[in-house]
Protein backbone atom coordinates (compact mmCIF):
# COMPACT_ATOMS: atom_id res chain seq x y z
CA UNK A 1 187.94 0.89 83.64
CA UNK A 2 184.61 1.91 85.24
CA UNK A 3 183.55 -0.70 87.80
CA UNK A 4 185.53 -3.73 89.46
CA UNK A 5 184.03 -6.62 91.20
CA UNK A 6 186.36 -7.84 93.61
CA UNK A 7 185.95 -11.09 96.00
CA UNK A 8 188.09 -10.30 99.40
CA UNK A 9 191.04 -12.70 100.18
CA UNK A 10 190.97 -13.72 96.54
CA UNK A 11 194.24 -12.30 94.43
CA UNK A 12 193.63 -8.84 93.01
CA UNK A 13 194.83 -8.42 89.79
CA UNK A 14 193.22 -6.08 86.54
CA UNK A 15 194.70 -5.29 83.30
CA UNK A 16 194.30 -2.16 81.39
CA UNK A 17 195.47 -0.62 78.55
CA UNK A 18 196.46 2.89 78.48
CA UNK A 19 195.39 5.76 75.57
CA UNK A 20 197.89 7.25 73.88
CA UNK A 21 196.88 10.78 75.05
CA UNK A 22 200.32 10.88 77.10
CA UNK A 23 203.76 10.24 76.98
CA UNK A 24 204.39 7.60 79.77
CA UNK A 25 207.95 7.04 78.88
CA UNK A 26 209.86 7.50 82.40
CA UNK A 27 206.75 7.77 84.07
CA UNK A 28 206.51 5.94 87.57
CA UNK A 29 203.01 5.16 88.90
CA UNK A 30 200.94 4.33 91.80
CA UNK A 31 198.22 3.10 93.30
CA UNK A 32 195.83 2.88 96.18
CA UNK A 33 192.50 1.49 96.88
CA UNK A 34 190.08 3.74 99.28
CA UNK A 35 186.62 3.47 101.03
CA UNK A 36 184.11 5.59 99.46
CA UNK A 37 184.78 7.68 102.58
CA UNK A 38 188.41 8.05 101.34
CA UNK A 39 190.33 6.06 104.49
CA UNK A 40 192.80 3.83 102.95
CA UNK A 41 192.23 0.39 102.40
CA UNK A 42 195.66 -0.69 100.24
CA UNK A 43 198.56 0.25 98.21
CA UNK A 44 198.49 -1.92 94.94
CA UNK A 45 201.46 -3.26 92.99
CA UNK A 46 201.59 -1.36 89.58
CA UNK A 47 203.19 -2.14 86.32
CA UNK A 48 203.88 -0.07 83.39
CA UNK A 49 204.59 -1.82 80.21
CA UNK A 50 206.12 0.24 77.34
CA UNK A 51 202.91 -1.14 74.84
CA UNK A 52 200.71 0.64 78.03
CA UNK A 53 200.21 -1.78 79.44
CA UNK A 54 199.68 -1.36 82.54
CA UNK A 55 199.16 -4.54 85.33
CA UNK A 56 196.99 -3.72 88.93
CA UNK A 57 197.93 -6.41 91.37
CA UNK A 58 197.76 -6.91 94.99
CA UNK A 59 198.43 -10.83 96.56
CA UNK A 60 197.12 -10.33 99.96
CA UNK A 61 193.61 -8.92 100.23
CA UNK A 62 192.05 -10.67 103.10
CA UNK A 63 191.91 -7.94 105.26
CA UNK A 64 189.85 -5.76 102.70
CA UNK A 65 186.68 -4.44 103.92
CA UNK A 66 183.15 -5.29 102.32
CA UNK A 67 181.49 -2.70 100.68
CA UNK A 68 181.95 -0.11 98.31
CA UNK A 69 185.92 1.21 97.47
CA UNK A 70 187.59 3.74 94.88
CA UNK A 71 190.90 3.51 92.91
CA UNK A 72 192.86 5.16 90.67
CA UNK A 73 196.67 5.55 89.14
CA UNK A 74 198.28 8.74 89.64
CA UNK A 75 201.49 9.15 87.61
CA UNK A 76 204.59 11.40 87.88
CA UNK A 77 205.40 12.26 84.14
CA UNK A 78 209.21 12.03 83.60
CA UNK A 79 208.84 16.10 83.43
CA UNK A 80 207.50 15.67 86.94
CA UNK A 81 203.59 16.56 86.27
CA UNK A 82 201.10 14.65 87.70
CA UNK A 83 198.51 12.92 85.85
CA UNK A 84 195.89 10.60 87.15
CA UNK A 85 193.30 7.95 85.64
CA UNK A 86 189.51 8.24 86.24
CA UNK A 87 188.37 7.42 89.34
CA UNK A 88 187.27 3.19 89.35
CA UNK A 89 184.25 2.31 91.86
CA UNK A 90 185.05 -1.33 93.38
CA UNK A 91 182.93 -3.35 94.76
CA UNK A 92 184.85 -5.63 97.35
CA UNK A 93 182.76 -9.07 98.08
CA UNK A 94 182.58 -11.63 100.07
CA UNK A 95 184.08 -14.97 99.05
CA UNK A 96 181.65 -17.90 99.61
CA UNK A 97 184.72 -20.38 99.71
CA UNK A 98 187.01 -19.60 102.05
C-alpha cells in the first residue's frame, strides 16, 4: 500500500496482503483514517485472514472530507506488542454521481 484514491460516499473497501515478517496469529487490529493534520476522519472495519489477508472496509463514507487523509493498521501481537503498517496517503474525492 502506498497511495489510495478514494471517491467520498462511495463504499471503502482495499485488500492487502500481509509479509510474513510477523507472527499475526492472535493478533487483533485496527484502523483509522486521519487528515493530514491528524484530526480523525473514521474508524475502518478490519479483517485478518489467517493466509494475511487482511480486508479495509468502511460502508458509510459520505461524510468524509475532500482532500488529502492518512491511514494505517496498528496491531496488538498476541504477546501484546504493538506493531503498525506504513503510513498510506489517501486521497478522498469527490463523486461526480451522486
Amino acid at each position: 500500500m502506498s497511495e489510495i484514491n478514494h471517491k467520498r460516499g462511495d463504499t471503502f473497501h482495499y485488500v492487502a496482503t500481509l509479509p510474513d515478517t510477523i507472527d499475526l496469529a492472535g493478533a487483533t487490529a485496527k484502523c483509522q483514517v486521519r487528515t493530514v493534520a491528524g484530526a480523525p476522519i473514521d474508524d475502518i472495519d478490519v479483517e485478518l485472514r489467517p493466509n494475511k489477508t487482511l480486508t479495509l472496509r468502511k460502508q458509510i463514507t459520505t461524510h468524509w472530507p475532500i482532500g488529502p487523509a492518512a491511514l494505517d493498521v496498528q496491531f496488538t501481537l498476541a504477546n501484546g506488542d504493538v506493531v503498525s503498517t506504513d503510513t498510506v496517503s489517501m486521497q478522498i474525492k469527490r463523486d461526480v454521481t451522486l
